[in-house]
C-alpha atoms as a PDB file:
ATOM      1  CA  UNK A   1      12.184 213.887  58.066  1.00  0.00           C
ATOM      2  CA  UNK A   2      10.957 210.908  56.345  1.00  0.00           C
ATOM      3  CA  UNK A   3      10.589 207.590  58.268  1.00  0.00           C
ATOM      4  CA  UNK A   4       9.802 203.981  56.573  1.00  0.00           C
ATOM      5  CA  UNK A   5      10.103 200.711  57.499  1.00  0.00           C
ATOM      6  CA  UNK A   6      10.424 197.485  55.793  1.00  0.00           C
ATOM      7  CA  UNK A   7       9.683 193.685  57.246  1.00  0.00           C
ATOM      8  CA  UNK A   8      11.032 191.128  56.798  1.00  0.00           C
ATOM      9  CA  UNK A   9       9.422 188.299  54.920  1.00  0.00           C
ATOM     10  CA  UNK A  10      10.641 185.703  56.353  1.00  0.00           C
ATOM     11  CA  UNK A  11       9.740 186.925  59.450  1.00  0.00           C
ATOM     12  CA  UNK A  12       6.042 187.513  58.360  1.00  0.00           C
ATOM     13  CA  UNK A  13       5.798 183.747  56.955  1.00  0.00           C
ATOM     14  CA  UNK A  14       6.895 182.340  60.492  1.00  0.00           C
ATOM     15  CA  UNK A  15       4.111 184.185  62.084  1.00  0.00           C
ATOM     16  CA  UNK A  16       1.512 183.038  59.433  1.00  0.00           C
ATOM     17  CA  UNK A  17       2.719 179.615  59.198  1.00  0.00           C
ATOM     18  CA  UNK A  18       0.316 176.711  60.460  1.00  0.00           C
ATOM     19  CA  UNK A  19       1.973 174.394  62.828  1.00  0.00           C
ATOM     20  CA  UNK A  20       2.554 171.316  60.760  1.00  0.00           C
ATOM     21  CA  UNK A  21       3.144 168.986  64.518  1.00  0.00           C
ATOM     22  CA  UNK A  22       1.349 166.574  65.832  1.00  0.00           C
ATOM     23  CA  UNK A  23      -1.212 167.278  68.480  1.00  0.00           C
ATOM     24  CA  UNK A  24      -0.307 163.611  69.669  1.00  0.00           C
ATOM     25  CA  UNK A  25       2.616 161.482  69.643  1.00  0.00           C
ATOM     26  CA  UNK A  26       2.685 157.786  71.466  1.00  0.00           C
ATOM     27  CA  UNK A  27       5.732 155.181  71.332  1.00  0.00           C
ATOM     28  CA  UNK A  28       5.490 151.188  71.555  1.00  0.00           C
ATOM     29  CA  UNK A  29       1.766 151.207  70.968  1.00  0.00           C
ATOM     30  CA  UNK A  30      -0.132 148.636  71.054  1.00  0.00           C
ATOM     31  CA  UNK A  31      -3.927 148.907  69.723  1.00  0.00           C
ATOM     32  CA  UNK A  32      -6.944 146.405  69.535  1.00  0.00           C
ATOM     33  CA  UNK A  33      -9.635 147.044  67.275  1.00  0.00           C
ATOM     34  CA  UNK A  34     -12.606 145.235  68.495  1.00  0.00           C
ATOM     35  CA  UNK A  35     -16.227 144.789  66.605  1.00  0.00           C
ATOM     36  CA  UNK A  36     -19.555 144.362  69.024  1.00  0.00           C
ATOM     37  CA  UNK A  37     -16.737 142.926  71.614  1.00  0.00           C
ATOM     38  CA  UNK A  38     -15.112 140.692  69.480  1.00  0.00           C
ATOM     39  CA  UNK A  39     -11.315 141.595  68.776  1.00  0.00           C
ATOM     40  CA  UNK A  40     -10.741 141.738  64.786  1.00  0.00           C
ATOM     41  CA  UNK A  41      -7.045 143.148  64.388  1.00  0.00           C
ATOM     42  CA  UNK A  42      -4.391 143.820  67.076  1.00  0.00           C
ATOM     43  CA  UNK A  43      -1.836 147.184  65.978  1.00  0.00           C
ATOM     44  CA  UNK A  44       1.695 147.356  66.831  1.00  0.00           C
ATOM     45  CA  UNK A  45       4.206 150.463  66.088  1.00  0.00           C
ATOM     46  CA  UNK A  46       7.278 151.953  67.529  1.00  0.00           C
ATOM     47  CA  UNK A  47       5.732 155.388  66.733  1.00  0.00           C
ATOM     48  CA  UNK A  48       2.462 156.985  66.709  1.00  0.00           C
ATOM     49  CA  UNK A  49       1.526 160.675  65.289  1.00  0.00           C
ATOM     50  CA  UNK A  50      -1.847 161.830  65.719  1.00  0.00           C
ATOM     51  CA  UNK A  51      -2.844 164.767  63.338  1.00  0.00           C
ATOM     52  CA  UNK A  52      -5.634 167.272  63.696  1.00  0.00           C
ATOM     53  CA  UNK A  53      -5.678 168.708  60.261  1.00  0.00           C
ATOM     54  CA  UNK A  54      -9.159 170.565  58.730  1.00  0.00           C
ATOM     55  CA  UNK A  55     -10.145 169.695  55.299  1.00  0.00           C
ATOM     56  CA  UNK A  56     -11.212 166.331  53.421  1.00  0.00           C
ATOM     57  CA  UNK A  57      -9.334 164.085  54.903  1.00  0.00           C
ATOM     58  CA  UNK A  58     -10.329 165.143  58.519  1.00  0.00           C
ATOM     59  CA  UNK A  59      -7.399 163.748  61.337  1.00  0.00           C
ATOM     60  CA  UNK A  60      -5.162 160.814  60.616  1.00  0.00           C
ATOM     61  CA  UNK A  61      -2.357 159.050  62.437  1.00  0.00           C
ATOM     62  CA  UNK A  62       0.596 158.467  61.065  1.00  0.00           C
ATOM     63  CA  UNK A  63       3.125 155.791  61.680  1.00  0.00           C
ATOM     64  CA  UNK A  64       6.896 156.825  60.355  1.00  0.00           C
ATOM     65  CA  UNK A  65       8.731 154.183  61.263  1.00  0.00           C
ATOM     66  CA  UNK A  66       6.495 151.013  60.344  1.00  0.00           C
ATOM     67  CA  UNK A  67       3.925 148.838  62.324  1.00  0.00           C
ATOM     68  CA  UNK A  68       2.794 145.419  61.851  1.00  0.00           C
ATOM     69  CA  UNK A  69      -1.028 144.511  62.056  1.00  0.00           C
ATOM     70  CA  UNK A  70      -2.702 141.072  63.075  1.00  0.00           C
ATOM     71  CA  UNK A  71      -6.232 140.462  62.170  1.00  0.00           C
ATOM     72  CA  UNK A  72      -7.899 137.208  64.287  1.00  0.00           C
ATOM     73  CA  UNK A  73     -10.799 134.990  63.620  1.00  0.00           C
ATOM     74  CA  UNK A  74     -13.814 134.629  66.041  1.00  0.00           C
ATOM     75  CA  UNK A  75     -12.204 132.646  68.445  1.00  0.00           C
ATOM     76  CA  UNK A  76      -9.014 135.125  68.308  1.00  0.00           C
ATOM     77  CA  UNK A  77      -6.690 132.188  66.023  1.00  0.00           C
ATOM     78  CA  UNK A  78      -4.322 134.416  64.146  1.00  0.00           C
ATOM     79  CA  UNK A  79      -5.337 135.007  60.551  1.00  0.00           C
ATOM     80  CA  UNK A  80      -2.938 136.967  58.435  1.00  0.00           C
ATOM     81  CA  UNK A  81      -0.723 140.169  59.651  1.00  0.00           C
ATOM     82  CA  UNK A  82       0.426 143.535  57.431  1.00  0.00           C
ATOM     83  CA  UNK A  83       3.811 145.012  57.806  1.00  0.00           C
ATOM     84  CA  UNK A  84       5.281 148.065  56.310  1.00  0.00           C
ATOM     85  CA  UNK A  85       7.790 150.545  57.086  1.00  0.00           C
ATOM     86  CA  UNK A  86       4.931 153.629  56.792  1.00  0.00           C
ATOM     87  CA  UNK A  87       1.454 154.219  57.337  1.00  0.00           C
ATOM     88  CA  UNK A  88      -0.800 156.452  57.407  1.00  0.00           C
ATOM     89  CA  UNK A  89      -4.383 155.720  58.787  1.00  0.00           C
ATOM     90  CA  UNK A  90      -7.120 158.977  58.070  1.00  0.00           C
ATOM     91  CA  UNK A  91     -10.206 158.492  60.776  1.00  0.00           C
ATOM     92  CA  UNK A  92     -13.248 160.171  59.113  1.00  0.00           C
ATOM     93  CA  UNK A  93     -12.671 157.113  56.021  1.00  0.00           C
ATOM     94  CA  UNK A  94     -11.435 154.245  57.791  1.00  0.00           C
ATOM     95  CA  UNK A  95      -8.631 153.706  55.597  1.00  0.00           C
ATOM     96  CA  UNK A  96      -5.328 152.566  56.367  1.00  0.00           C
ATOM     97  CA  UNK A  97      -2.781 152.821  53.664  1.00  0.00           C
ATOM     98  CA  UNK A  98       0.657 150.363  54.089  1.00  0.00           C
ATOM     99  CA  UNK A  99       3.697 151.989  51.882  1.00  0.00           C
ATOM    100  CA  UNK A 100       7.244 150.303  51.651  1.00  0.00           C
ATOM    101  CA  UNK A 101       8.234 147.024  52.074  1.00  0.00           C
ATOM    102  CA  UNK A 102       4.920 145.694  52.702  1.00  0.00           C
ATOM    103  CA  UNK A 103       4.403 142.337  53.588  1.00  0.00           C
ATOM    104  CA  UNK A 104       1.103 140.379  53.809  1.00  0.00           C
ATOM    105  CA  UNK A 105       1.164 137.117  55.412  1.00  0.00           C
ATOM    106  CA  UNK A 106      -2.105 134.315  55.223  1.00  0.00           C
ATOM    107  CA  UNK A 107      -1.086 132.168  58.173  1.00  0.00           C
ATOM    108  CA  UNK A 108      -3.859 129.810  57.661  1.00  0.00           C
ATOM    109  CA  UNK A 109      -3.365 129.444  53.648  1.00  0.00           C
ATOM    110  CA  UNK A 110       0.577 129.718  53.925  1.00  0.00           C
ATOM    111  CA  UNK A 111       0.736 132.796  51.708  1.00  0.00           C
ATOM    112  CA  UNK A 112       2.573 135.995  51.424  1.00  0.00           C
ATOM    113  CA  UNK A 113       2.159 138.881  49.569  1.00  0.00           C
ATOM    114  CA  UNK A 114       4.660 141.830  48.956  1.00  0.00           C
ATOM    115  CA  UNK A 115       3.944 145.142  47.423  1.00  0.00           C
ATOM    116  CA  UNK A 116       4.846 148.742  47.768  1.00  0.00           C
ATOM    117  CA  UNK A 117       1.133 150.327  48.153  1.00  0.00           C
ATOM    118  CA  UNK A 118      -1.753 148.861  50.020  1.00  0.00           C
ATOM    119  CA  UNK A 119      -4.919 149.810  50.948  1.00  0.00           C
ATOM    120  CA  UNK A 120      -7.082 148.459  54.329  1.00  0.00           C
ATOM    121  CA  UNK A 121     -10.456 149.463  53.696  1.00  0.00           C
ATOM    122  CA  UNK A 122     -11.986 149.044  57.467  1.00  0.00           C
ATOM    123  CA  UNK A 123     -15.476 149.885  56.233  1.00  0.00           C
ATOM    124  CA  UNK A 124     -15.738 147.249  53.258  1.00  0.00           C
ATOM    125  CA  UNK A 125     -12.714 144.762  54.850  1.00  0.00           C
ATOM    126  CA  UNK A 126     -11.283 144.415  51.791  1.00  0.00           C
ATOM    127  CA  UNK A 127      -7.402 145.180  51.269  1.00  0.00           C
ATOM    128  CA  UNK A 128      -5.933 146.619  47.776  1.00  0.00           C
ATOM    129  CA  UNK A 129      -3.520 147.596  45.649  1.00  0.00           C
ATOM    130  CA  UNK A 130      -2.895 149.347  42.146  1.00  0.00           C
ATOM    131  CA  UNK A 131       1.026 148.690  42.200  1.00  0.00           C
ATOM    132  CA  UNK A 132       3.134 145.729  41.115  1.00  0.00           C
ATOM    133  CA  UNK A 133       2.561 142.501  43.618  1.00  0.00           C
ATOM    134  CA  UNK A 134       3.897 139.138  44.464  1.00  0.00           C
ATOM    135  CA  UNK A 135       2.564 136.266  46.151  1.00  0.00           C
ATOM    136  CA  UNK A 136       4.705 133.394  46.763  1.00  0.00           C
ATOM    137  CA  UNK A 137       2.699 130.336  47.934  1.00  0.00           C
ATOM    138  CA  UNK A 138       4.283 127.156  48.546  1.00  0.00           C
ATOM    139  CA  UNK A 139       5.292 125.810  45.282  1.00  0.00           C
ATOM    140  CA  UNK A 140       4.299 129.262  43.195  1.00  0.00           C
ATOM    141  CA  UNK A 141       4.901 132.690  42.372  1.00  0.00           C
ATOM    142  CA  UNK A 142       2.774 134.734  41.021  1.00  0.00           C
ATOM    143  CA  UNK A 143       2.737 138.648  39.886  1.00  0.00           C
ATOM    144  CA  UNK A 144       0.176 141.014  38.930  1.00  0.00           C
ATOM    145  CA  UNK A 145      -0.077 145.173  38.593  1.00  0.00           C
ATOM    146  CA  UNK A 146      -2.374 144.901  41.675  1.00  0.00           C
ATOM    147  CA  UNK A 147      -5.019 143.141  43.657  1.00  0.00           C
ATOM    148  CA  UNK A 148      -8.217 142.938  45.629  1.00  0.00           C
ATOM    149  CA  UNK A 149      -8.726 140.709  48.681  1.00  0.00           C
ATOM    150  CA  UNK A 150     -10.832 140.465  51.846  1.00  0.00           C
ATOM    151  CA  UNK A 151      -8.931 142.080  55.058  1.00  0.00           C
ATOM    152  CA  UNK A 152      -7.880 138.687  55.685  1.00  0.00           C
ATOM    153  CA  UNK A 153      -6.177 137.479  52.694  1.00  0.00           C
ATOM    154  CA  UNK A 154      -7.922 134.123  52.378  1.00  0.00           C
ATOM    155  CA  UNK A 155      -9.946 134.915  49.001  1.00  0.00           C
ATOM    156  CA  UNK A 156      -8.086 137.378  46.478  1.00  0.00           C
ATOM    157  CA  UNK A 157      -8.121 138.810  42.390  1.00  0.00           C
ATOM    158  CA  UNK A 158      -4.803 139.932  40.815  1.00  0.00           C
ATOM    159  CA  UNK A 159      -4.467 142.620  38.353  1.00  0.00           C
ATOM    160  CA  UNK A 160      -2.739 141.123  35.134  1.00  0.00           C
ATOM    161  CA  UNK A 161      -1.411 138.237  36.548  1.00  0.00           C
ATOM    162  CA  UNK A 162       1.577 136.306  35.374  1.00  0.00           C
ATOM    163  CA  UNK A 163       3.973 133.507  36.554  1.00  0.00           C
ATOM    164  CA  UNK A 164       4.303 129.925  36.945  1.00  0.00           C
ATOM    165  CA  UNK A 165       0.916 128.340  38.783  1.00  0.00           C
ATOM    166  CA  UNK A 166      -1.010 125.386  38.766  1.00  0.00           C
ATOM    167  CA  UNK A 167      -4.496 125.806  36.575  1.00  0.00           C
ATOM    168  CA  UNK A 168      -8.026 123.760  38.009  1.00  0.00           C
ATOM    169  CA  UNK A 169      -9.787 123.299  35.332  1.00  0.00           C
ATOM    170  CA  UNK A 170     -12.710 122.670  37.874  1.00  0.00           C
ATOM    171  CA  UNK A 171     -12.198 126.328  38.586  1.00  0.00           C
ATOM    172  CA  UNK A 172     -13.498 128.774  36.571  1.00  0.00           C
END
């Protein structure tokens, strides 16, 4: 009498398979980031997903459907805000990155920039891009395949930049 057996691969792929869930999950959060007790930015998202994943980019949380951040000056006077339909912020590099429909508002400059792809940099507070962008200012538009700016978006450089704007010739 022979006797064999055969499993089932499927089977043996469920049993191997790393749990891909979050080990946290939060709704209507609402997050200060503070600096030597001074509040810097103030977070805001329906949904929260905390990962513990092993590798290079160490845990990250993850926010699927959008959040809007505000980042304040030293005597907490709002000075611009992010919004975006995703984001994704990894812990061990302080980065925060801002996908679809992203909207970056200067509230003291009266200036908005919208993009696909950004970049919060929490260690150098600098915010970027490497995507198409467009900042409408009062009277102007103007375009570019990118940009660099502090986290505030007072002070910025655009990649390529093209449109209709007023040139100082003070300025160089």
């Amino acid at each position: 009498m022979l006797l064999s057996c055969e499993n089932d691969i499927n089977i043996i792929n469920s049993l191997s398979h790393v749990d891909s869930l979050p080990m946290e999950t939060a709704y209507d959060i609402e997050v200060y980031y503070s600096d030597s007790g001074k509040v810097q930015a103030f977070l805001q998202s329906p949904l929260m997903e905390r990962h513990d994943k092993e590798g290079e980019k160490g845990e990250f949380m993850e926010f699927p459907n959008g959040f809007k951040i505000i980042f304040y000056d030293s005597v907490l006077n709002p000075e611009s805000q992010i919004i975006a339909d995703y984001g994704i912020r990894f812990d061990k590099d302080k980065l925060m990155e801002a996908k679809n429909n992203v909207i970056v508002t200067s509230i003291k400059n009266n200036e908005q920039l919208e993009t696909e792809h950004l970049v919060w940099d929490e260690k150098k507070k600098i915010i970027y891009s490497d995507v198409f962008v467009k900042i409408t200012r009062q009277e102007e538009v103007l375009y570019g395949d990118g940009l660099t700016s502090d986290e505030n978006f007072s002070s910025y450089t655009i990649k390529n930049p093209s449109g209709e704007f007023q040139v100082n010739p003070d300025e160089e």
